[in-house]
Protein backbone atom coordinates (compact mmCIF):
# COMPACT_ATOMS: atom_id res chain seq x y z
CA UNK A 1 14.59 64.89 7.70
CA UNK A 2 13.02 62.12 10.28
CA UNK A 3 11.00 60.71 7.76
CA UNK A 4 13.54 60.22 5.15
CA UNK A 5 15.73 57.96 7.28
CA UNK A 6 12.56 56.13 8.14
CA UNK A 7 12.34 55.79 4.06
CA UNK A 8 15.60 54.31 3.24
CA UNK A 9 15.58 50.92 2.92
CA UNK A 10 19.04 50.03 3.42
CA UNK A 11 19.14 52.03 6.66
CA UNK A 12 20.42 50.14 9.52
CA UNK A 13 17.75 50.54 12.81
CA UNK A 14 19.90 51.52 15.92
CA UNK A 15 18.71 49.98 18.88
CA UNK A 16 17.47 51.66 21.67
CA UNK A 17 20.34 51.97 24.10
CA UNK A 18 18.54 50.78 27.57
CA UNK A 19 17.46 47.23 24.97
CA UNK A 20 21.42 47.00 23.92
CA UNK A 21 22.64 47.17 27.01
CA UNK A 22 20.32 44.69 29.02
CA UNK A 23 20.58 41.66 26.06
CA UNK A 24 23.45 41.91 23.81
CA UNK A 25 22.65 39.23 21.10
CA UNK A 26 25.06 36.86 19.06
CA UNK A 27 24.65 37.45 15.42
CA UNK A 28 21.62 34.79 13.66
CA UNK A 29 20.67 34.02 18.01
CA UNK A 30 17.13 35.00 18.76
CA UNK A 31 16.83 37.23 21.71
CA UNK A 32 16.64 35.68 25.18
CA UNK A 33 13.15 36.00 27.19
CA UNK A 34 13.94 38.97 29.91
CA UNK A 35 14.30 36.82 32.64
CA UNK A 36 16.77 34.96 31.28
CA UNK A 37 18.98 38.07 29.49
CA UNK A 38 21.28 38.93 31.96
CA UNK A 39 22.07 34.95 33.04
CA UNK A 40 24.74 33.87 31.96
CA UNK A 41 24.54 30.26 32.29
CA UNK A 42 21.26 30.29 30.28
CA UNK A 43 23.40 32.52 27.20
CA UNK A 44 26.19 29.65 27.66
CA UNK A 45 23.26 26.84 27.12
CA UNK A 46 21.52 29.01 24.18
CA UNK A 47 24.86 29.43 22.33
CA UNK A 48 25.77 25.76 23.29
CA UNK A 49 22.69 24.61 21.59
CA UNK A 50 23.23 26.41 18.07
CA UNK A 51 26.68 25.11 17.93
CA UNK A 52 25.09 21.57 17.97
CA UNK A 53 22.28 22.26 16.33
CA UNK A 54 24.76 22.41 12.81
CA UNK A 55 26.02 18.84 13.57
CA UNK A 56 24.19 16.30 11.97
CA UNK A 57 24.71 13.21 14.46
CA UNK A 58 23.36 15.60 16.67
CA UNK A 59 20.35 16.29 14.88
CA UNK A 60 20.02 12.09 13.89
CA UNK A 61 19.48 11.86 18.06
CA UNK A 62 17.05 14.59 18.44
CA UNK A 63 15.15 12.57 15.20
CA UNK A 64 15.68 8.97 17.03
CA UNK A 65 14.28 10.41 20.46
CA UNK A 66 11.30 12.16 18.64
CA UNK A 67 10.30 8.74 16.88
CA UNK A 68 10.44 6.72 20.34
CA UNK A 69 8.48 9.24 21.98
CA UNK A 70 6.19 9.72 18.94
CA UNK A 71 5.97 5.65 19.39
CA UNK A 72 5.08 5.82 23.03
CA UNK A 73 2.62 8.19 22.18
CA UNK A 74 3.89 11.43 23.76
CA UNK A 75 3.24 14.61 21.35
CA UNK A 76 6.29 15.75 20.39
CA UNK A 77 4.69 19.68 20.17
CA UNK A 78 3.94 19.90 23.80
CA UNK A 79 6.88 21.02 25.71
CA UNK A 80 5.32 19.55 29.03
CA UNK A 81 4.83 16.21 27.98
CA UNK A 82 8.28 16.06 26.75
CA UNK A 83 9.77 16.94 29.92
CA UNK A 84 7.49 14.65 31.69
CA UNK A 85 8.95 11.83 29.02
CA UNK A 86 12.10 13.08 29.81
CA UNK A 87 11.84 12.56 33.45
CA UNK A 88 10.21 9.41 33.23
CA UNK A 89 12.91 7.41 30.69
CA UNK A 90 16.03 10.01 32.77
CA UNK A 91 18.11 6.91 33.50
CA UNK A 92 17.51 5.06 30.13
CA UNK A 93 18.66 7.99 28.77
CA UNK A 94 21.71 8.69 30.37
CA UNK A 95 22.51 4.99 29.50
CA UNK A 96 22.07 5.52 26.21
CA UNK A 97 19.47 3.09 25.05
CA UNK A 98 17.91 5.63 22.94
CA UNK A 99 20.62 5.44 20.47
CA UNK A 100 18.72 3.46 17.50
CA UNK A 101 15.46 4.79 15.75
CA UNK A 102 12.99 1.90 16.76
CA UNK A 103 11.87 -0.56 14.45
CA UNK A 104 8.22 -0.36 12.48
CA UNK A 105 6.46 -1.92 10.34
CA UNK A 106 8.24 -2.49 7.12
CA UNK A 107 6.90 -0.62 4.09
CA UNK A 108 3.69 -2.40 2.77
CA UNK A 109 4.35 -4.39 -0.77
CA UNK A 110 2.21 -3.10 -3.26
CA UNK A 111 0.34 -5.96 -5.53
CA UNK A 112 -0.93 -5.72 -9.12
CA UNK A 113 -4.41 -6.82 -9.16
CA UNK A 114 -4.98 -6.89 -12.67
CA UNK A 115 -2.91 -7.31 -16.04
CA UNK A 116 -0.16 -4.48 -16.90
CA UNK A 117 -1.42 -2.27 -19.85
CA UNK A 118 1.64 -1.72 -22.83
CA UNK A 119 1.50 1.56 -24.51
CA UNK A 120 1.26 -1.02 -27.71
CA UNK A 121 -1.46 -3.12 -26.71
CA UNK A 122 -4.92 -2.52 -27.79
CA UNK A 123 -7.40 0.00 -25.64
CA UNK A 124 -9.47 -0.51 -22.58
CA UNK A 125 -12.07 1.09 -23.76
CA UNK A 126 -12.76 -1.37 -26.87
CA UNK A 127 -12.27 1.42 -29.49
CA UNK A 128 -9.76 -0.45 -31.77
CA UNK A 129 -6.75 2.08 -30.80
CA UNK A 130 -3.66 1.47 -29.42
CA UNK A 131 -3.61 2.60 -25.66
CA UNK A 132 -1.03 5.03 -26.54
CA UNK A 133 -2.85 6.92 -28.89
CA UNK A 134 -6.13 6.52 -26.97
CA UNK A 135 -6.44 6.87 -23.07
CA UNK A 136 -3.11 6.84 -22.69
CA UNK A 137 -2.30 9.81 -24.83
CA UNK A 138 -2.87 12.53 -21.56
CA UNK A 139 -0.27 10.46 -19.28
């Protein structure tokens, strides 16, 4: 009868009861890394985190500080040179100078560089069609 259990689709796993009882997990939380399961400051922090991580001025600050470090050149994928960002800018930070996305360039203007075709003027191509029913019939 093992196997049929192990079958069922809509069969809820039980987890083993040594695994339940050293990380109990919040509901849509990843598990914690074993060295940091049974701390509860670093559960506080976790669950402190996904709380924020719904709020979107949060998430506009997280976006801002990405862009000035992406600016200064730091990548934003490795965890070290984050911290070491971090550490580095710690007072302007706290001050909270980092509040503003910085500037860039504006975007760039985009010219014509030749005359704008009408669906009613006469093809391109010289074939004595309008463009319409000519090259322009595909677009």
């Amino acid at each position: 009868m093992s196997w049929l259990t192990k079958l069922n689709p809509f069969a809820k796993e039980e987890p083993d009861a040594k695994s339940a009882a050293a990380a109990p997990s919040i509901p849509g939380m990843p598990a914690l890394p074993p060295e940091l399961a049974n701390d509860p400051k670093a559960k506080g922090m976790m669950a402190m985190f996904f709380r924020k991580w719904k709020d979107p001025a949060f998430m506009k600050q997280l976006r801002t500080l990405a862009l000035h470090m992406q600016k200064e050149g730091v990548d934003v994928k490795d965890m070290k040179a984050v911290q070491a960002w971090m550490e580095k800018n710690k007072e302007r930070l706290e001050k909270g100078e980092f509040n503003e996305a910085p500037a860039g360039k504006p975007g760039e203007t985009f010219v014509k560089t030749g005359p704008e075709i009408g669906r009613n003027d006469p093809c391109h191509c010289g074939s004595g069609k309008k463009f319409k029913k000519c090259h322009g019939a595909g677009a």
